[in-house]
Protein backbone atom coordinates (compact mmCIF):
# COMPACT_ATOMS: atom_id res chain seq x y z
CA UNK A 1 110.83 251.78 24.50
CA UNK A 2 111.60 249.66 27.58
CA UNK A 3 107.86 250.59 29.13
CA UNK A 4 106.50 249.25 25.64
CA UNK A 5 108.25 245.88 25.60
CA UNK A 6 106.88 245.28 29.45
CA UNK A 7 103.56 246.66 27.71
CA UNK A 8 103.66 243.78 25.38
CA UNK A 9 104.47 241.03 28.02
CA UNK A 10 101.99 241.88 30.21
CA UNK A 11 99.64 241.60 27.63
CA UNK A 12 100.98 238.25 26.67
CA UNK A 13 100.53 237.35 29.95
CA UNK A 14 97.22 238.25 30.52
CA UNK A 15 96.20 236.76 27.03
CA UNK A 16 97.94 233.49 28.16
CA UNK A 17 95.66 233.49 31.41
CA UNK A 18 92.43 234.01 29.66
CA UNK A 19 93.22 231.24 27.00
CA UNK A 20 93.47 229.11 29.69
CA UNK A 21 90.12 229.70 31.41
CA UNK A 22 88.30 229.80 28.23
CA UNK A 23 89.81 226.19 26.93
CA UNK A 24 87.33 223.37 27.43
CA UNK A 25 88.17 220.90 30.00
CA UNK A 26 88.96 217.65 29.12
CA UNK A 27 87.31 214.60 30.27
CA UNK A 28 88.76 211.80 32.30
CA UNK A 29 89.03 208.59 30.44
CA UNK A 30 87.10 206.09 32.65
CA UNK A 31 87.31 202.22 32.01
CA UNK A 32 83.70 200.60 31.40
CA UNK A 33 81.91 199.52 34.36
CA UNK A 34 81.02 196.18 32.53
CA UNK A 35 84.49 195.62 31.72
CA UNK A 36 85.33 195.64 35.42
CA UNK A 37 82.64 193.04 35.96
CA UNK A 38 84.19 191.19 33.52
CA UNK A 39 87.61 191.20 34.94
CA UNK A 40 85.77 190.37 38.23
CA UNK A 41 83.98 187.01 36.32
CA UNK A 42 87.38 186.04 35.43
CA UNK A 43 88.63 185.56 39.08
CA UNK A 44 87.63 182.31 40.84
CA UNK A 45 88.96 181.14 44.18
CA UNK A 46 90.66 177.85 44.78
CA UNK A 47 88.23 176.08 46.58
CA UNK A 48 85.38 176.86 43.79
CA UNK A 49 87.64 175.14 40.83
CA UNK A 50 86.52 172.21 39.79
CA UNK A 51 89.54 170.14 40.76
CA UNK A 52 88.85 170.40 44.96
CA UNK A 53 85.96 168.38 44.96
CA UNK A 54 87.90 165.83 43.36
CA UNK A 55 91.26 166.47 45.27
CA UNK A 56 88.82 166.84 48.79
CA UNK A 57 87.51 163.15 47.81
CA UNK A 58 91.07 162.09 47.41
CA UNK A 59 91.66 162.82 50.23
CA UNK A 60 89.17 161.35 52.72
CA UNK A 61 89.60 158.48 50.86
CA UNK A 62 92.72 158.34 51.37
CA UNK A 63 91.89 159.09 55.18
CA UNK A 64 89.24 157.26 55.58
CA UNK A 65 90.23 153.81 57.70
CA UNK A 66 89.77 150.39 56.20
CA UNK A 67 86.86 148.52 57.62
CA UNK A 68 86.70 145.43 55.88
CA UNK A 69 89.16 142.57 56.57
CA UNK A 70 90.19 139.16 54.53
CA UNK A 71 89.00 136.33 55.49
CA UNK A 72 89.54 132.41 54.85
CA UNK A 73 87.00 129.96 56.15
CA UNK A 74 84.65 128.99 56.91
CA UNK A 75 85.24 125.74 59.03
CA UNK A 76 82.02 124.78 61.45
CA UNK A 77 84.75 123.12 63.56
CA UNK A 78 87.00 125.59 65.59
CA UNK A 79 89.94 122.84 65.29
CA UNK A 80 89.99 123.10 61.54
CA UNK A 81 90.25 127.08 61.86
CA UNK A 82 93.19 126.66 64.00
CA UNK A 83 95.31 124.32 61.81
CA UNK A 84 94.94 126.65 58.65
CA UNK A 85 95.90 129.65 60.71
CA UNK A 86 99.04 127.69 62.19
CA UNK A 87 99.64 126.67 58.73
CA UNK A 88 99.79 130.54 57.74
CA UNK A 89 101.63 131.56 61.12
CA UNK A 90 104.13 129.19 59.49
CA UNK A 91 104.42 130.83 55.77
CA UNK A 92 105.03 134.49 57.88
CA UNK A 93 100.76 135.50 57.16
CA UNK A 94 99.97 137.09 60.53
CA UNK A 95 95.75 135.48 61.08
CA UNK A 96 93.59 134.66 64.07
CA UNK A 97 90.63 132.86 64.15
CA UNK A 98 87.20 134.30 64.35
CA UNK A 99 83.93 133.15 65.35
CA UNK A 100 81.29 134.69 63.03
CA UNK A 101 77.12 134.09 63.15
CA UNK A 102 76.07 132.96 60.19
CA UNK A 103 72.35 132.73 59.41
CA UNK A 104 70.80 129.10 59.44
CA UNK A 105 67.29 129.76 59.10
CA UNK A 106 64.14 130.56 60.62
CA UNK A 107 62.23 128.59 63.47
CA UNK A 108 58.52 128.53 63.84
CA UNK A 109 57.41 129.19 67.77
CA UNK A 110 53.94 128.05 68.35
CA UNK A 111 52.38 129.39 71.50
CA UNK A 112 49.32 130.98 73.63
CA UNK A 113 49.78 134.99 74.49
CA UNK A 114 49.94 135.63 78.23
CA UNK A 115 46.34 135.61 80.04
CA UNK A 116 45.14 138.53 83.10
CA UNK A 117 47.10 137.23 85.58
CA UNK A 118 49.79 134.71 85.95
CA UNK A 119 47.34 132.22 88.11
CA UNK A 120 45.21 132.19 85.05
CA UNK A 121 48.14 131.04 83.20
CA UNK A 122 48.64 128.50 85.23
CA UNK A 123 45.33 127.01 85.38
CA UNK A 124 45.58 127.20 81.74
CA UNK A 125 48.73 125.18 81.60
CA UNK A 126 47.56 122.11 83.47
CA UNK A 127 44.68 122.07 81.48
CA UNK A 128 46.80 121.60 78.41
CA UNK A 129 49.02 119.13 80.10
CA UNK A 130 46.20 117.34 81.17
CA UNK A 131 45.19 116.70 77.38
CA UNK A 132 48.93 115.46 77.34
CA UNK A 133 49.54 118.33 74.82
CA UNK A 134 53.48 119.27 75.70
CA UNK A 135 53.27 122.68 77.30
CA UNK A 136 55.34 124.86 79.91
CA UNK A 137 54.98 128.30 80.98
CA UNK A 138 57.11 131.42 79.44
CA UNK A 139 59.19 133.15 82.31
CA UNK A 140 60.81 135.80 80.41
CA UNK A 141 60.07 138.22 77.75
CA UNK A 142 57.85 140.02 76.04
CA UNK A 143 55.39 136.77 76.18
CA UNK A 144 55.93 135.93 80.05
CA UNK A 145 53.30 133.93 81.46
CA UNK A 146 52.52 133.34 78.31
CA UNK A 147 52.53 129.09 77.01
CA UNK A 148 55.10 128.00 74.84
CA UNK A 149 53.91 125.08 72.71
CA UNK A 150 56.88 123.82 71.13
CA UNK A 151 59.56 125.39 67.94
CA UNK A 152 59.24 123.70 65.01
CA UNK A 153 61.81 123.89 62.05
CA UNK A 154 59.19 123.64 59.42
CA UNK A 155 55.98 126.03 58.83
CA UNK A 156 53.53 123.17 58.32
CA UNK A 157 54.33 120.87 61.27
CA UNK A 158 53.89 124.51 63.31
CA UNK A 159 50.53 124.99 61.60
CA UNK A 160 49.52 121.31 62.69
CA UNK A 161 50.03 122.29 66.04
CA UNK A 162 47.94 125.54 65.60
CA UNK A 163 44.75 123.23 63.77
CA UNK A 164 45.10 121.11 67.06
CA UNK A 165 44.96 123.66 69.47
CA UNK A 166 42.15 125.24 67.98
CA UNK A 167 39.85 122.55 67.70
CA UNK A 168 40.42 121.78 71.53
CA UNK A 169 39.56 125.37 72.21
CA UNK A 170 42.49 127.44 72.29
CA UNK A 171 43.78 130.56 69.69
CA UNK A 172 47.48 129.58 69.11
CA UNK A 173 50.07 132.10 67.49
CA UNK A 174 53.15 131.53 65.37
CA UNK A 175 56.45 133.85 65.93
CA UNK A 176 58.67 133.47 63.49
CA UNK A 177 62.50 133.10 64.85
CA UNK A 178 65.61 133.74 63.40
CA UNK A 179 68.32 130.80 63.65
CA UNK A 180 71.85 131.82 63.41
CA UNK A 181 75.03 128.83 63.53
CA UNK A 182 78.48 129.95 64.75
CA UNK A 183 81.29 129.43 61.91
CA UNK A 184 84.79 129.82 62.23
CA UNK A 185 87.12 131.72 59.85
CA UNK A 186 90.85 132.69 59.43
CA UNK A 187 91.35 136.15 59.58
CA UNK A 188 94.10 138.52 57.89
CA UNK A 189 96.03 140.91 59.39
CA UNK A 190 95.89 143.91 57.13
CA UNK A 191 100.04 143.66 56.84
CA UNK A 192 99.76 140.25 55.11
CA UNK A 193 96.85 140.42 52.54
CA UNK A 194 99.22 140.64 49.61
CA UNK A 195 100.67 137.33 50.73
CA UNK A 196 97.20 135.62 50.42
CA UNK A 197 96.70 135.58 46.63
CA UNK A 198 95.31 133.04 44.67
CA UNK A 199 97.90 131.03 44.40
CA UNK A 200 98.25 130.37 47.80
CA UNK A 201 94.69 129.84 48.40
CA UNK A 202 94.45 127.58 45.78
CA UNK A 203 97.68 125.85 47.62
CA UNK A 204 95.74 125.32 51.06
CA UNK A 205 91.97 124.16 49.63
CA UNK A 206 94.65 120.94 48.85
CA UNK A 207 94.18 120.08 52.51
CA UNK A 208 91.44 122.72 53.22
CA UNK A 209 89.54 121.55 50.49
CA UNK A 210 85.61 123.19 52.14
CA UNK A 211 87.98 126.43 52.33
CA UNK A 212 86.68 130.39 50.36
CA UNK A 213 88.33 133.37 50.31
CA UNK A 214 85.59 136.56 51.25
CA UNK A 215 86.18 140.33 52.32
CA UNK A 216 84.14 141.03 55.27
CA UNK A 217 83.91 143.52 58.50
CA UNK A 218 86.81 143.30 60.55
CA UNK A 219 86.18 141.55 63.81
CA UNK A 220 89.10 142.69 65.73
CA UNK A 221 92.91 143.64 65.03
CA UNK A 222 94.52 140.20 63.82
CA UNK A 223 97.02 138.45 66.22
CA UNK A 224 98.86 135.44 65.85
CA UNK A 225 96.99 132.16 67.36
């Protein structure tokens, strides 16, 4: 009896064991490789949002340094430049007084190019002043040794000249020149431009009556006058 029962559970056993080889295998669930992708989509780094271009340009603006200054003026007599900026100095608006080239215009320059040598110049100038046409010689320049025939304010009194010349004999030119005028203005130190608001400015033309309130490059860092 006992050799039967160990019959029986080694034949269990053995059963159990072949079951086991002959079950089929099972496969491994395996998440899509698109879904992955997906998930991958999905993440986006902090510098490819679309808020850090705008919070970059925040930021240099806020870095960037101002360049442009306030400015009252403009007064063609330093004098008058220096009383409104005393008159400021007094009210606690920290200004200095800037000279700033403003253009004016352009002058005509009427003249005769340079010849082969200087001594041909010359023999050309005393021929002109012999015809009592005004005349001197150019000394500097891109036209030395050239003749300088006068600078005229106004195009047609420079194309006179030119119809003269040329029916004595000679091929004058025409270079046009810039003319610039110095102004004076009042400028603002950065620190006190919210004191200068329309009120005030209106306030000063009273006595400053030719006087404009403009934004323009900053000449140099404002100190009291």
């Amino acid at each position: 009896m006992r050799w039967f029962f160990l019959f029986l559970l080694a034949l269990n056993v053995f059963y159990y064991v072949w079951h086991q080889q002959q079950a089929p295998l099972r496969p491994k669930e395996v998440a899509p490789l698109s879904l992955f992708h997906g998930e991958q989509k999905n993440i986006r780094l902090l510098s490819e949002s679309a808020e850090a271009p705008q919070r970059r340009q925040v930021e240099e603006k806020s870095a960037a340094p101002t360049s442009a200054c306030l400015f009252l003026g403009s007064f063609p007599a330093e004098e008058r430049a220096r009383m409104l900026a005393q008159r400021l100095l007094s009210l606690d608006v920290q200004a200095s007084v800037e000279t700033v080239d403003a253009a004016a215009g352009v002058d005509y320059w009427v003249y005769l190019p340079p010849l082969a040598s200087r001594q041909a110049s010359l023999w050309q100038l005393r021929e002109l002043q012999a015809r009592k046409i005004d005349s001197y010689i150019i000394t500097e320049g891109d036209l030395t040794d050239g003749i300088s025939l006068g600078i005229f304010q106004r195009k047609d009194s420079a194309d006179s000249i030119v119809e003269r010349l040329k029916t004595a004999g000679y091929d004058a030119l025409i270079r046009e020149l810039a003319r610039s005028q110095h102004d004076y203005w009042v400028q603002i130190a950065p620190e006190s431009n919210r004191l200068v608001d329309d009120v005030l400015v209106r306030q000063l033309s009273a006595d400053f009556p030719e006087l404009q309130k403009q934004t323009m490059p900053c000449k140099s860092v404002a100190s009291p006058q």
